[in-house]
PDB file of N, CA and C in Angstrom:
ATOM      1  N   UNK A   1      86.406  89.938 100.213  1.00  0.00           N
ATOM      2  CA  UNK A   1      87.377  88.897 100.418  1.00  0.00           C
ATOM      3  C   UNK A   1      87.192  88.230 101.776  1.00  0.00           C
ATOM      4  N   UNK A   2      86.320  88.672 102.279  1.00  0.00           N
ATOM      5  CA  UNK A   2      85.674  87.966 103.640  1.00  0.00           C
ATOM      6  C   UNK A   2      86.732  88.151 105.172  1.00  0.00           C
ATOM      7  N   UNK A   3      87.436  89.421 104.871  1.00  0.00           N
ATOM      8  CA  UNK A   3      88.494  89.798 105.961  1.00  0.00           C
ATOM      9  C   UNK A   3      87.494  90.366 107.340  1.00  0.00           C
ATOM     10  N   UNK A   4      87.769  89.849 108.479  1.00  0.00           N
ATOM     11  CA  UNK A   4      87.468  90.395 109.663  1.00  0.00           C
ATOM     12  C   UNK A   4      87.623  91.677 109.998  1.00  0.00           C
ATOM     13  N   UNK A   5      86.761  93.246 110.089  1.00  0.00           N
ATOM     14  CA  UNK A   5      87.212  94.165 110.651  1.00  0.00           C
ATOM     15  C   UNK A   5      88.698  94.287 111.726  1.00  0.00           C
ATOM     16  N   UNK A   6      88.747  93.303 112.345  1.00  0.00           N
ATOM     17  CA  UNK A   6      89.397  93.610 113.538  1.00  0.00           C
ATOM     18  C   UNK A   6      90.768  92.860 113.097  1.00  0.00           C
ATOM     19  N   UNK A   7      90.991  92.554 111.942  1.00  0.00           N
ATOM     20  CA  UNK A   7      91.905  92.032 111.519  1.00  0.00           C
ATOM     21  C   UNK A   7      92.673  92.963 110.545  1.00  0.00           C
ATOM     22  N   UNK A   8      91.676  93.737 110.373  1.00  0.00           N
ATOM     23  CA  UNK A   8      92.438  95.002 109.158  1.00  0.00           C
ATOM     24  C   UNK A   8      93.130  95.431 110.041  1.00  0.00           C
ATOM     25  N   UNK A   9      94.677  96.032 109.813  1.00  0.00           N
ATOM     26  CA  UNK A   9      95.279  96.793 110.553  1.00  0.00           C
ATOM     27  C   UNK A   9      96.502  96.944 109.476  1.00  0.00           C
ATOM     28  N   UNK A  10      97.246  98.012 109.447  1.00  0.00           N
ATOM     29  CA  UNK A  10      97.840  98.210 109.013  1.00  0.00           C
ATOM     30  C   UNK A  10      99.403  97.532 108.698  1.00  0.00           C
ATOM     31  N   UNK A  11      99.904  97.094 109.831  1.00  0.00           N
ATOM     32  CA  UNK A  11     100.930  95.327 109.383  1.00  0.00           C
ATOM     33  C   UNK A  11     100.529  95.053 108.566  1.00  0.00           C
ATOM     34  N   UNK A  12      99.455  94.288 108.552  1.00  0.00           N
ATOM     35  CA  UNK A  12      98.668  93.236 107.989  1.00  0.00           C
ATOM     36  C   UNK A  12      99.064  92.702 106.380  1.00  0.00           C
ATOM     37  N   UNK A  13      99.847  91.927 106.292  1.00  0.00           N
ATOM     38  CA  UNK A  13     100.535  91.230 105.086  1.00  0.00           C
ATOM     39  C   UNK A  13      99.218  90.378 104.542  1.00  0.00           C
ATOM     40  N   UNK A  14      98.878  91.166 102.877  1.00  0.00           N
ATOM     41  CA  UNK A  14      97.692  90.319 102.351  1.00  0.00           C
ATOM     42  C   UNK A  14      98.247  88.745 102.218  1.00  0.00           C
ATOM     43  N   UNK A  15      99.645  88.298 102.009  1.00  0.00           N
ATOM     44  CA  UNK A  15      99.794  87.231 101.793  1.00  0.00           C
ATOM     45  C   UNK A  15      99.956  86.469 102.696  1.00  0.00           C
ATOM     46  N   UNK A  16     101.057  86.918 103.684  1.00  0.00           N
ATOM     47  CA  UNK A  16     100.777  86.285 105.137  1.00  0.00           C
ATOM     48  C   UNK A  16      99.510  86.007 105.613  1.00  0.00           C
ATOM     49  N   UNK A  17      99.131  87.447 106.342  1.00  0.00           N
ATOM     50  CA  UNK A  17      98.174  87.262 107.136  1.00  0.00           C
ATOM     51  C   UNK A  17      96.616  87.222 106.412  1.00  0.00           C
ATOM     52  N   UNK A  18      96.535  87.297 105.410  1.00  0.00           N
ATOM     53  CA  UNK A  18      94.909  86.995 104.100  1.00  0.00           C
ATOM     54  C   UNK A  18      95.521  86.035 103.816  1.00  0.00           C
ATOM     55  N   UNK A  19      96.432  85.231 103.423  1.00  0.00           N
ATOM     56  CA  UNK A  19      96.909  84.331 102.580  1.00  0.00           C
ATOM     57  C   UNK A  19      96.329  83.924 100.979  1.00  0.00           C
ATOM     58  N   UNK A  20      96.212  85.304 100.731  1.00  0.00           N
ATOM     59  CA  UNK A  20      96.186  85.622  99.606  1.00  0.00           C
ATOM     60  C   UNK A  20      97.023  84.755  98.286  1.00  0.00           C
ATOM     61  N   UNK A  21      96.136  84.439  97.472  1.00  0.00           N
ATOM     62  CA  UNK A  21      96.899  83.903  96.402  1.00  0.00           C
ATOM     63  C   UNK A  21      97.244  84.655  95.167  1.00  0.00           C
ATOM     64  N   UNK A  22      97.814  84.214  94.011  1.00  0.00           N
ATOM     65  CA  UNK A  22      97.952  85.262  93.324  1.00  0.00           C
ATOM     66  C   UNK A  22      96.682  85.740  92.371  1.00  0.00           C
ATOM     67  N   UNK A  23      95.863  85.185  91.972  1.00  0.00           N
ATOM     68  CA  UNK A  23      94.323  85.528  91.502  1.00  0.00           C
ATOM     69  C   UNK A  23      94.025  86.620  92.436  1.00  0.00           C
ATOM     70  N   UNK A  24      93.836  86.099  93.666  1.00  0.00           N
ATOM     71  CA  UNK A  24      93.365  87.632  94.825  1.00  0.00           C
ATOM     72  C   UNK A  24      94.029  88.559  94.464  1.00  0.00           C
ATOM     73  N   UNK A  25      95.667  88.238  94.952  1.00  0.00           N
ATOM     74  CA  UNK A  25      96.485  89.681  94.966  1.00  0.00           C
ATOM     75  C   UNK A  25      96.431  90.377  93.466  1.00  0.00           C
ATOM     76  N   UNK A  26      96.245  89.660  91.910  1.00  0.00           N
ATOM     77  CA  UNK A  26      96.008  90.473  91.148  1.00  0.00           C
ATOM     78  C   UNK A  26      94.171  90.843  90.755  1.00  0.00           C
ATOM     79  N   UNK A  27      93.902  90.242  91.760  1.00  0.00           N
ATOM     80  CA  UNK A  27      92.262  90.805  91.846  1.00  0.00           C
ATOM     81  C   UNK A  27      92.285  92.651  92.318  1.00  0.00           C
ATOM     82  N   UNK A  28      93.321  92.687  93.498  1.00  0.00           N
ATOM     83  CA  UNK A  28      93.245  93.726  94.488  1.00  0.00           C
ATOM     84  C   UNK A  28      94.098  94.582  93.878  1.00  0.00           C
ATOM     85  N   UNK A  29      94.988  94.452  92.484  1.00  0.00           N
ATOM     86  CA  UNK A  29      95.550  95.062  91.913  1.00  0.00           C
ATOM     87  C   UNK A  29      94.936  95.961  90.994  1.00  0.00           C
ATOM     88  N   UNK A  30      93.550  94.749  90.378  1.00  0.00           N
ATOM     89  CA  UNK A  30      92.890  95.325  89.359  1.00  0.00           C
ATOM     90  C   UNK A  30      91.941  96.578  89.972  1.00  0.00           C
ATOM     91  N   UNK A  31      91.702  96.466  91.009  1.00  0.00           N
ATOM     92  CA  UNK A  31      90.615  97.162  92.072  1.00  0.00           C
ATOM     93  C   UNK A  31      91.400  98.533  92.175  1.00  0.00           C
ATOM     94  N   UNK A  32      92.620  98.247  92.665  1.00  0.00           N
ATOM     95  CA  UNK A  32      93.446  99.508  93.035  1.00  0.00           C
ATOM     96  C   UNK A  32      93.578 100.497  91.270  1.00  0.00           C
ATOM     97  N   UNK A  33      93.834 100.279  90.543  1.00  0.00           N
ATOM     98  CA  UNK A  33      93.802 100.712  89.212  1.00  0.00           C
ATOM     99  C   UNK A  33      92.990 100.649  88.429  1.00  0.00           C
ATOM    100  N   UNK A  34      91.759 100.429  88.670  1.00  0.00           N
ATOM    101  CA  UNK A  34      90.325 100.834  88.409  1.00  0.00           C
ATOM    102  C   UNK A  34      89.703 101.749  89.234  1.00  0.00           C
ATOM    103  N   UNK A  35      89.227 101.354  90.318  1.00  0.00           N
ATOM    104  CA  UNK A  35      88.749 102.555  91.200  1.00  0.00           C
ATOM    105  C   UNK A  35      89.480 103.877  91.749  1.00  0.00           C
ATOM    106  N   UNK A  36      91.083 103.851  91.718  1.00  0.00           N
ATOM    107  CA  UNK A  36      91.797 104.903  92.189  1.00  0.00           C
ATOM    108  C   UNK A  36      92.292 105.569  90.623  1.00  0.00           C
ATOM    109  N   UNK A  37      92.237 104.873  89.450  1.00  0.00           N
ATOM    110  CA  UNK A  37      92.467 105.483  88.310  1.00  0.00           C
ATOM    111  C   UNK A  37      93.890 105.592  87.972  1.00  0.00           C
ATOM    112  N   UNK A  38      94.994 104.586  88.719  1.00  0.00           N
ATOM    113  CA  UNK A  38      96.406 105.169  88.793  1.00  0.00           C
ATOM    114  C   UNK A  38      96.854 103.677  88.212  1.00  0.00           C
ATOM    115  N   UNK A  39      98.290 104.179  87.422  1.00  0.00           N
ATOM    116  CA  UNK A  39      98.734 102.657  87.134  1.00  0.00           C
ATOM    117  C   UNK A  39      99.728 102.128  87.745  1.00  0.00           C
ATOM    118  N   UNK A  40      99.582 100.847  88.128  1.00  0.00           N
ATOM    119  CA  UNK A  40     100.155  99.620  89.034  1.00  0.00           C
ATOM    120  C   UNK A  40     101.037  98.706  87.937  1.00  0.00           C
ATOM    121  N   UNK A  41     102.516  98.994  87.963  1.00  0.00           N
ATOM    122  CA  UNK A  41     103.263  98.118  87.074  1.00  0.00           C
ATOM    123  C   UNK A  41     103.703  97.014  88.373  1.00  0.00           C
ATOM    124  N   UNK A  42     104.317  95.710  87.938  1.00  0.00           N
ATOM    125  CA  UNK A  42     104.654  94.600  88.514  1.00  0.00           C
ATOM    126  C   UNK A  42     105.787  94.703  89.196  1.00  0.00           C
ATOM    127  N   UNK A  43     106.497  96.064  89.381  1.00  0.00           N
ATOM    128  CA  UNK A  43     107.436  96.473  90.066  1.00  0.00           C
ATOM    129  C   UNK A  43     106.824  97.268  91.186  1.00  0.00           C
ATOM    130  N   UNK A  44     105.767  97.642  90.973  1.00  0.00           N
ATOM    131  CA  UNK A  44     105.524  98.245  92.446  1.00  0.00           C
ATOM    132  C   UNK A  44     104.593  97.137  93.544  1.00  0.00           C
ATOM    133  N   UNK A  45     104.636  95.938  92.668  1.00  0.00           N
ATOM    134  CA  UNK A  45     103.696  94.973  93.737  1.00  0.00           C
ATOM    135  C   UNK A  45     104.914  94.736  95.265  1.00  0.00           C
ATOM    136  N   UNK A  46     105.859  94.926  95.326  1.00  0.00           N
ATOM    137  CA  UNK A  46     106.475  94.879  96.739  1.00  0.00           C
ATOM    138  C   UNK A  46     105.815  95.990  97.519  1.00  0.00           C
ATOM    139  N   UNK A  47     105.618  97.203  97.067  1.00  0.00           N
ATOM    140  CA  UNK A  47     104.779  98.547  97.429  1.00  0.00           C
ATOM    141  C   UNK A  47     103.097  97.645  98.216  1.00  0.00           C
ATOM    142  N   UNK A  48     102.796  97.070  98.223  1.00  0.00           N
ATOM    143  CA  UNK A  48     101.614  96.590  97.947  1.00  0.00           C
ATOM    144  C   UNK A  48     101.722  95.771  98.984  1.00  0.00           C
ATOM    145  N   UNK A  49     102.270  95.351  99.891  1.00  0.00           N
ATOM    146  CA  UNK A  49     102.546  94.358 100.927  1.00  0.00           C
ATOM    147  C   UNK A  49     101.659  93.930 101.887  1.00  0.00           C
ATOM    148  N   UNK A  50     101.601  95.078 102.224  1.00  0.00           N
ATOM    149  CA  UNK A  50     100.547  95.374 103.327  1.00  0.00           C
ATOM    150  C   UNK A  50      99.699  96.456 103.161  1.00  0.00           C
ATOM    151  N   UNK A  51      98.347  96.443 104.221  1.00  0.00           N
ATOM    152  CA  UNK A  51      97.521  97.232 104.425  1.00  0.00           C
ATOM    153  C   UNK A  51      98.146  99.037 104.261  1.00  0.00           C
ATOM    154  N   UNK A  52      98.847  98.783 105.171  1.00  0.00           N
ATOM    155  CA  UNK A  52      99.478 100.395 105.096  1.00  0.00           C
ATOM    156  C   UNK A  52     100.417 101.098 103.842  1.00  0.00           C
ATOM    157  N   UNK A  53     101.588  99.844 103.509  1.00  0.00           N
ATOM    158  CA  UNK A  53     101.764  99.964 102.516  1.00  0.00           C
ATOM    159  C   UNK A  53     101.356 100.501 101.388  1.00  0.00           C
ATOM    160  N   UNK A  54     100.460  99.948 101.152  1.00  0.00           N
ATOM    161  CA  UNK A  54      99.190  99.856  99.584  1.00  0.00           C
ATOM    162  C   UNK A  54      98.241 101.018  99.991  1.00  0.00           C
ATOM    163  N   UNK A  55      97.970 101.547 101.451  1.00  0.00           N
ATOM    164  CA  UNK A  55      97.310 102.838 101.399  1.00  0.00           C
ATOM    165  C   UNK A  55      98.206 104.011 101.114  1.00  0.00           C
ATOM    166  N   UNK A  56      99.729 104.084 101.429  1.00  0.00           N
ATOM    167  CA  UNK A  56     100.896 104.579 101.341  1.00  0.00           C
ATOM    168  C   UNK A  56     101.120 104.935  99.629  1.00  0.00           C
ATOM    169  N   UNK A  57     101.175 104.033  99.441  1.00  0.00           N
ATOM    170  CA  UNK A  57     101.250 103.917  97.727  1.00  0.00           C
ATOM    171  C   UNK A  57     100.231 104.291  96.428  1.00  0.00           C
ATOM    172  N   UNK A  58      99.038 104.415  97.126  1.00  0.00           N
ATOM    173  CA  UNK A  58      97.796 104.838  96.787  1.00  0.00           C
ATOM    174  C   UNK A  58      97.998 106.377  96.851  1.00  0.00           C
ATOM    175  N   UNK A  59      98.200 106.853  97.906  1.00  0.00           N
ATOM    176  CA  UNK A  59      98.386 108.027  98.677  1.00  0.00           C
ATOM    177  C   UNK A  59      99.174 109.075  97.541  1.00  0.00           C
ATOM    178  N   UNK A  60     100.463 108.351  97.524  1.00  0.00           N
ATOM    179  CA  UNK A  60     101.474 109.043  96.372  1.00  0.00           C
ATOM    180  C   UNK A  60     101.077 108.968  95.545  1.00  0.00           C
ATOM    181  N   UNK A  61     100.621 108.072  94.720  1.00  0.00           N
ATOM    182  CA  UNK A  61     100.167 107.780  93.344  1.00  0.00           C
ATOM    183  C   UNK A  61      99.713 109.123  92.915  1.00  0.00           C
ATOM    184  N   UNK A  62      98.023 109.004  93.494  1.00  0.00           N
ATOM    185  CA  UNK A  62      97.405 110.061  93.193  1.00  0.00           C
ATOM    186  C   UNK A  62      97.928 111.183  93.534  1.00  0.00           C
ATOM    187  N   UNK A  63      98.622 111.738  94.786  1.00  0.00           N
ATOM    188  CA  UNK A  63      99.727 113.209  94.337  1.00  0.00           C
ATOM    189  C   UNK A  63     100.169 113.523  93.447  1.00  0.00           C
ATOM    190  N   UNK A  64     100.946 112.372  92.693  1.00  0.00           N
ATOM    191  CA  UNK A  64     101.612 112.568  91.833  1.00  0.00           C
ATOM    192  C   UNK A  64     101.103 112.696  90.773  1.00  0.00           C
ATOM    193  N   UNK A  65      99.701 111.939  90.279  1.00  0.00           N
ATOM    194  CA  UNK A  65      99.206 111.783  89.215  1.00  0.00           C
ATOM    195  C   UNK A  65      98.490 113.225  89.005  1.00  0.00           C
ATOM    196  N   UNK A  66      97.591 113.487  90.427  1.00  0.00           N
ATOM    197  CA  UNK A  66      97.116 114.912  90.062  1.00  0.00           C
ATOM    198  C   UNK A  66      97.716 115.854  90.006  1.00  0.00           C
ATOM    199  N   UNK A  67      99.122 116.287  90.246  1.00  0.00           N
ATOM    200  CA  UNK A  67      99.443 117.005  89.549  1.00  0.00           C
ATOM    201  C   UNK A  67     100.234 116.972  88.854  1.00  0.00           C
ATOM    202  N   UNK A  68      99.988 115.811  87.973  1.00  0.00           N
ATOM    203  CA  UNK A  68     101.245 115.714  86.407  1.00  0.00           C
ATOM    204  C   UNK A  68     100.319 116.520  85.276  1.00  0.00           C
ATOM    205  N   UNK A  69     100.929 117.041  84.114  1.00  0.00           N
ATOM    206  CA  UNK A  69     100.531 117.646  83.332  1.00  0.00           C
ATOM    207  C   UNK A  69      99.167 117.649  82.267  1.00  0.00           C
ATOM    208  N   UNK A  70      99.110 115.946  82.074  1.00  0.00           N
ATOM    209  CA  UNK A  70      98.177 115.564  81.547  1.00  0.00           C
ATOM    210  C   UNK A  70      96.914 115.388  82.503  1.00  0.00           C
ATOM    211  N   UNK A  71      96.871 115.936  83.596  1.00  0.00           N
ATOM    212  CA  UNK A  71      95.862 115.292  84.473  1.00  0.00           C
ATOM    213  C   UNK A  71      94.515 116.058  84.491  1.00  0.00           C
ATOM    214  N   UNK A  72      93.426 116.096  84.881  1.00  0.00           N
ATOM    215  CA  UNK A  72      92.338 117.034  84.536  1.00  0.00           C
ATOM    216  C   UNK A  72      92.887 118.327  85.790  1.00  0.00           C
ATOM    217  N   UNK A  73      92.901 117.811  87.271  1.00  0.00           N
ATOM    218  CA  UNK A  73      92.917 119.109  88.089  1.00  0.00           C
ATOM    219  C   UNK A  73      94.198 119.495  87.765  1.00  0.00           C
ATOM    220  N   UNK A  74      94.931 119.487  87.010  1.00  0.00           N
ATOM    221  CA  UNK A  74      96.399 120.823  86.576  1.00  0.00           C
ATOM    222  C   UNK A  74      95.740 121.247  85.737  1.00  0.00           C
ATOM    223  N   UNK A  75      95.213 120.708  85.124  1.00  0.00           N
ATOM    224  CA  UNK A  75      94.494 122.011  83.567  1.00  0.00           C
ATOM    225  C   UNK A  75      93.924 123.224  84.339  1.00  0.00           C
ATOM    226  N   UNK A  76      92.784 122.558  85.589  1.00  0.00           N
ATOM    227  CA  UNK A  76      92.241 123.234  85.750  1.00  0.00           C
ATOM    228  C   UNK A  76      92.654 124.523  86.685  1.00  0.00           C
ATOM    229  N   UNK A  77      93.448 123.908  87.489  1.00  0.00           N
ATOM    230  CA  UNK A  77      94.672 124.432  88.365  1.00  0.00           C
ATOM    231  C   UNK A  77      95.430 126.369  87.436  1.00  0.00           C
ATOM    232  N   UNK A  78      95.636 125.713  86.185  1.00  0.00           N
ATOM    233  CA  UNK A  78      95.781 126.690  85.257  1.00  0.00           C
ATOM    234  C   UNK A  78      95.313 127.703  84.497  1.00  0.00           C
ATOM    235  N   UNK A  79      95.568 129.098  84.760  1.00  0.00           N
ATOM    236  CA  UNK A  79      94.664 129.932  84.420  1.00  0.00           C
ATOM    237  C   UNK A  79      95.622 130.622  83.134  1.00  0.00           C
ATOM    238  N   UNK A  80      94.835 131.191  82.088  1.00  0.00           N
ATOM    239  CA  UNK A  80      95.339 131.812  80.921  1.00  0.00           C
ATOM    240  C   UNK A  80      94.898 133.470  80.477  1.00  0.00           C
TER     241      UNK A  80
END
């Protein structure tokens, strides 16, 4: 998306400060729920604000996801 290292920082409002449109921001949506494997409903795009935010939210996701029931590491987690 052609962002400056020194501009990433955690404030950092993709819409403010990227001025991100909505194609981008659901570009960076599709990215986040493809590569992290977690799902992103249209209620958590306020979650998503910023840099820190959206690493914040990432963060939980996957806690939560790995250890919900259906997930591969709880199966494995589980011994019989």
């Amino acid at each position: 998306m052609g962002i400056p290292i020194e501009e990433v920082r955690p404030e950092a409002s993709f819409v403010k400060d990227f001025e991100f449109n909505d194609f981008q921001f659901n570009c960076l949506v599709y990215y986040i729920v493809n590569y992290f494997d977690i799902p992103v409903m249209e209620c958590d795009y306020p979650q998503l604000a910023t840099i820190g935010s959206t690493k914040n939210f990432i963060r939980n996701k996957k806690v939560f996801y790995s250890r919900s029931p259906g997930s591969n590491k709880s199966k494995k987690a589980i011994s019989y």
